[in-house]
C-alpha atoms as a PDB file:
ATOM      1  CA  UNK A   1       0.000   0.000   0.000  1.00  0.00           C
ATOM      2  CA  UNK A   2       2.828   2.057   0.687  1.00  0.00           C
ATOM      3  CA  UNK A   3       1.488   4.343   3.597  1.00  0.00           C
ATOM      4  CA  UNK A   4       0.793   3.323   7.376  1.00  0.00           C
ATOM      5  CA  UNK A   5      -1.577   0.599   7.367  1.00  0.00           C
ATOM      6  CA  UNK A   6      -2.971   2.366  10.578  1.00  0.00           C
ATOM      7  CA  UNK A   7      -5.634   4.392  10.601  1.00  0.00           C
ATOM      8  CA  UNK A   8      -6.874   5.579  14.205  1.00  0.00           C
ATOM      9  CA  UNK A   9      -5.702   3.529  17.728  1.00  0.00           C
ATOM     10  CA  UNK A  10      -8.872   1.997  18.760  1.00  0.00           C
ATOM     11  CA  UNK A  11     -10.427  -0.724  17.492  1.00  0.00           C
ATOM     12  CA  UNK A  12      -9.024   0.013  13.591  1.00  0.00           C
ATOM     13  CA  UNK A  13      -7.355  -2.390  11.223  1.00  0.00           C
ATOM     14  CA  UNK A  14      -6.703  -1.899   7.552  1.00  0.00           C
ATOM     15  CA  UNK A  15      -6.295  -4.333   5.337  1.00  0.00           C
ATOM     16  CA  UNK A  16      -6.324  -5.589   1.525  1.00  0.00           C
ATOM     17  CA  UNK A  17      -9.252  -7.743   0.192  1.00  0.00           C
ATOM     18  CA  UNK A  18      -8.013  -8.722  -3.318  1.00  0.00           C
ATOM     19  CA  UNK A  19      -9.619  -5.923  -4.999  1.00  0.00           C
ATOM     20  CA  UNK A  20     -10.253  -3.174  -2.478  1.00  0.00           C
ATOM     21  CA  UNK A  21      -8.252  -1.347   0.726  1.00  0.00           C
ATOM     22  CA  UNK A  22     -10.751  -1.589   3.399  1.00  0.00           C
ATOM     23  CA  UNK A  23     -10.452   0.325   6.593  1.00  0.00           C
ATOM     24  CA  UNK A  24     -12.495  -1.741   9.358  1.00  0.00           C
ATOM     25  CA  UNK A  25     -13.371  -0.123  12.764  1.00  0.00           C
ATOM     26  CA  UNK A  26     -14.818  -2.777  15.476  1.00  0.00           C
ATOM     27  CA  UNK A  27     -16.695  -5.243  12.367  1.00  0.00           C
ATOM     28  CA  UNK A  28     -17.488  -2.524   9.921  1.00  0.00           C
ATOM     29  CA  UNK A  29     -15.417  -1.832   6.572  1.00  0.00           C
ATOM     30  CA  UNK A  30     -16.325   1.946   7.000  1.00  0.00           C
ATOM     31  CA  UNK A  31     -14.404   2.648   4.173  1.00  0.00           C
ATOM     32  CA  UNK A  32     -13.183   0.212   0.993  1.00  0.00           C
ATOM     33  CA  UNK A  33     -11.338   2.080  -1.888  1.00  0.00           C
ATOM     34  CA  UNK A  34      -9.132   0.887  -5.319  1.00  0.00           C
ATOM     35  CA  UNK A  35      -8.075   3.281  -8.113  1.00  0.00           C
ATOM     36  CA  UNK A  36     -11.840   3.506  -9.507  1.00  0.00           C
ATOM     37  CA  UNK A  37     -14.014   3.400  -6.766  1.00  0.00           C
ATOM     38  CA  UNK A  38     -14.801   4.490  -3.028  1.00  0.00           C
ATOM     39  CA  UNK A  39     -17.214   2.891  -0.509  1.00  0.00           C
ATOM     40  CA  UNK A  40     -18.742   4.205   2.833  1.00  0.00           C
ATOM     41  CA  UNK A  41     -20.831   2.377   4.965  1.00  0.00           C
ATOM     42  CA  UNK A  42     -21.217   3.068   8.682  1.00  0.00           C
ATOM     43  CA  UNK A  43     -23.378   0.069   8.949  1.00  0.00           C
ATOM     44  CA  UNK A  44     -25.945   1.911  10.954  1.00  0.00           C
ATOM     45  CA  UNK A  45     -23.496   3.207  13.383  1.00  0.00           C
ATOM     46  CA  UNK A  46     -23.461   6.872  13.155  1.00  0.00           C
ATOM     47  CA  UNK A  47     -21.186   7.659  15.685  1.00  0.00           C
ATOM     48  CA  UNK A  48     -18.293  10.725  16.145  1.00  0.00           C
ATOM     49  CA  UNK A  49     -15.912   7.672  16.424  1.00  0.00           C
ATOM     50  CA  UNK A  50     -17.076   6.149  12.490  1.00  0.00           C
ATOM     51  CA  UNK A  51     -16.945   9.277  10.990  1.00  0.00           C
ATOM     52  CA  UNK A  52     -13.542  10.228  12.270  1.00  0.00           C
ATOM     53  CA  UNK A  53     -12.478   7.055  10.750  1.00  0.00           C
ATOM     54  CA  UNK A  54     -14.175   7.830   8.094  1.00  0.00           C
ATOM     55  CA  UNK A  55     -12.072  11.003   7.399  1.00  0.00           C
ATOM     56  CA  UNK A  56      -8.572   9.649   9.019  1.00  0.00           C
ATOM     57  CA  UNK A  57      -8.927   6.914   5.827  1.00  0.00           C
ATOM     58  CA  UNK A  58      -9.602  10.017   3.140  1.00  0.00           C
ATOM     59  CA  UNK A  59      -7.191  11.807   4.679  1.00  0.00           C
ATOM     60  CA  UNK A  60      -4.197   9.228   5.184  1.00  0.00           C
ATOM     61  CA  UNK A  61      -4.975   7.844   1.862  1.00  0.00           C
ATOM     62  CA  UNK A  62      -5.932  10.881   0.041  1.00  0.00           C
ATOM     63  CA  UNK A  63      -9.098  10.255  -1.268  1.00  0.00           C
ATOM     64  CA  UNK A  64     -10.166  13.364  -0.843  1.00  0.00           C
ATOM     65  CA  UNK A  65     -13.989  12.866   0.507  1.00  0.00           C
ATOM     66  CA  UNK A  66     -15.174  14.732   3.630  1.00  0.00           C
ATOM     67  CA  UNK A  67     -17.661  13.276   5.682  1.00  0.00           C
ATOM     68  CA  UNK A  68     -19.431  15.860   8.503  1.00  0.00           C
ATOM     69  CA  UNK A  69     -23.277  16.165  10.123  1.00  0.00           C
ATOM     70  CA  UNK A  70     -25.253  19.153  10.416  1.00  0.00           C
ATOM     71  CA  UNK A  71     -28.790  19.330  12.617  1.00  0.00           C
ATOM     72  CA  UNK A  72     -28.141  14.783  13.329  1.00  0.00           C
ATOM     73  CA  UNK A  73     -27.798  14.405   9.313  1.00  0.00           C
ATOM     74  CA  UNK A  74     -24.170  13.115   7.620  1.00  0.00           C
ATOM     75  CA  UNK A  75     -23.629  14.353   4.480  1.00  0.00           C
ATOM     76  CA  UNK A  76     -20.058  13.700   1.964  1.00  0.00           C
ATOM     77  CA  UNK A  77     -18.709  16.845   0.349  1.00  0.00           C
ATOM     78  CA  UNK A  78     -22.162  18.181   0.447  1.00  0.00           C
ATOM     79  CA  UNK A  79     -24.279  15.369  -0.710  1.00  0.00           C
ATOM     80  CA  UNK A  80     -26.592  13.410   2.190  1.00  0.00           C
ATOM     81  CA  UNK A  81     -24.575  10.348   3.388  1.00  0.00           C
ATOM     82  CA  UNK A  82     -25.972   6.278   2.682  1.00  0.00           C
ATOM     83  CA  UNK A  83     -24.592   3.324   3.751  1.00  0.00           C
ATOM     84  CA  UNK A  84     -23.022   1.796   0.894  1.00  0.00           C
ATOM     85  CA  UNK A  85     -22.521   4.926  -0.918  1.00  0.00           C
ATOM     86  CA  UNK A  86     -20.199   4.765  -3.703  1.00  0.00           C
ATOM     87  CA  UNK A  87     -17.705   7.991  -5.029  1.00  0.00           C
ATOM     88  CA  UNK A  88     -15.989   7.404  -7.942  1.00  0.00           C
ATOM     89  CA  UNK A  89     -12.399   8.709  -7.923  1.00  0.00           C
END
């Protein structure tokens, strides 16, 4: 991968699947990304935690997606969030 396979302390692996780079926190691949493609899914666990992890991945990795919540709502660079939403890079 060439950068830290670390992202976040707690409860955070990263690792390859064959086609993507996920970033897992506790069971959840919060974030999976290749060259075309990139993947969020909180898995129904919209916490301050998952979206930090969310944008520790984009940053480390530079995939340049922003996740943040206004009024209890997530949205991505300005678009409401979905588990299982896909960006194209």
């Amino acid at each position: 991968m060439g950068q830290n396979s670390k992202v976040g302390a707690h409860k955070t692996t990263v690792h390859h699947d064959g086609t993507h780079t996920c970033v897992v926190y506790h069971n959840t691949c919060v974030v999976r990304f290749n060259s075309d493609e990139i993947i969020l899914d909180s898995s129904g666990w919209r916490t301050v935690t998952t979206k930090v992890r969310m944008n520790q991945a984009s940053n480390q990795y530079g995939l340049g997606f922003s996740v943040y919540q206004d009024d209890f709502n997530w949205f991505v660079n300005g678009k409401p969030f979905s588990d299982g939403m896909v960006l194209t890079r």
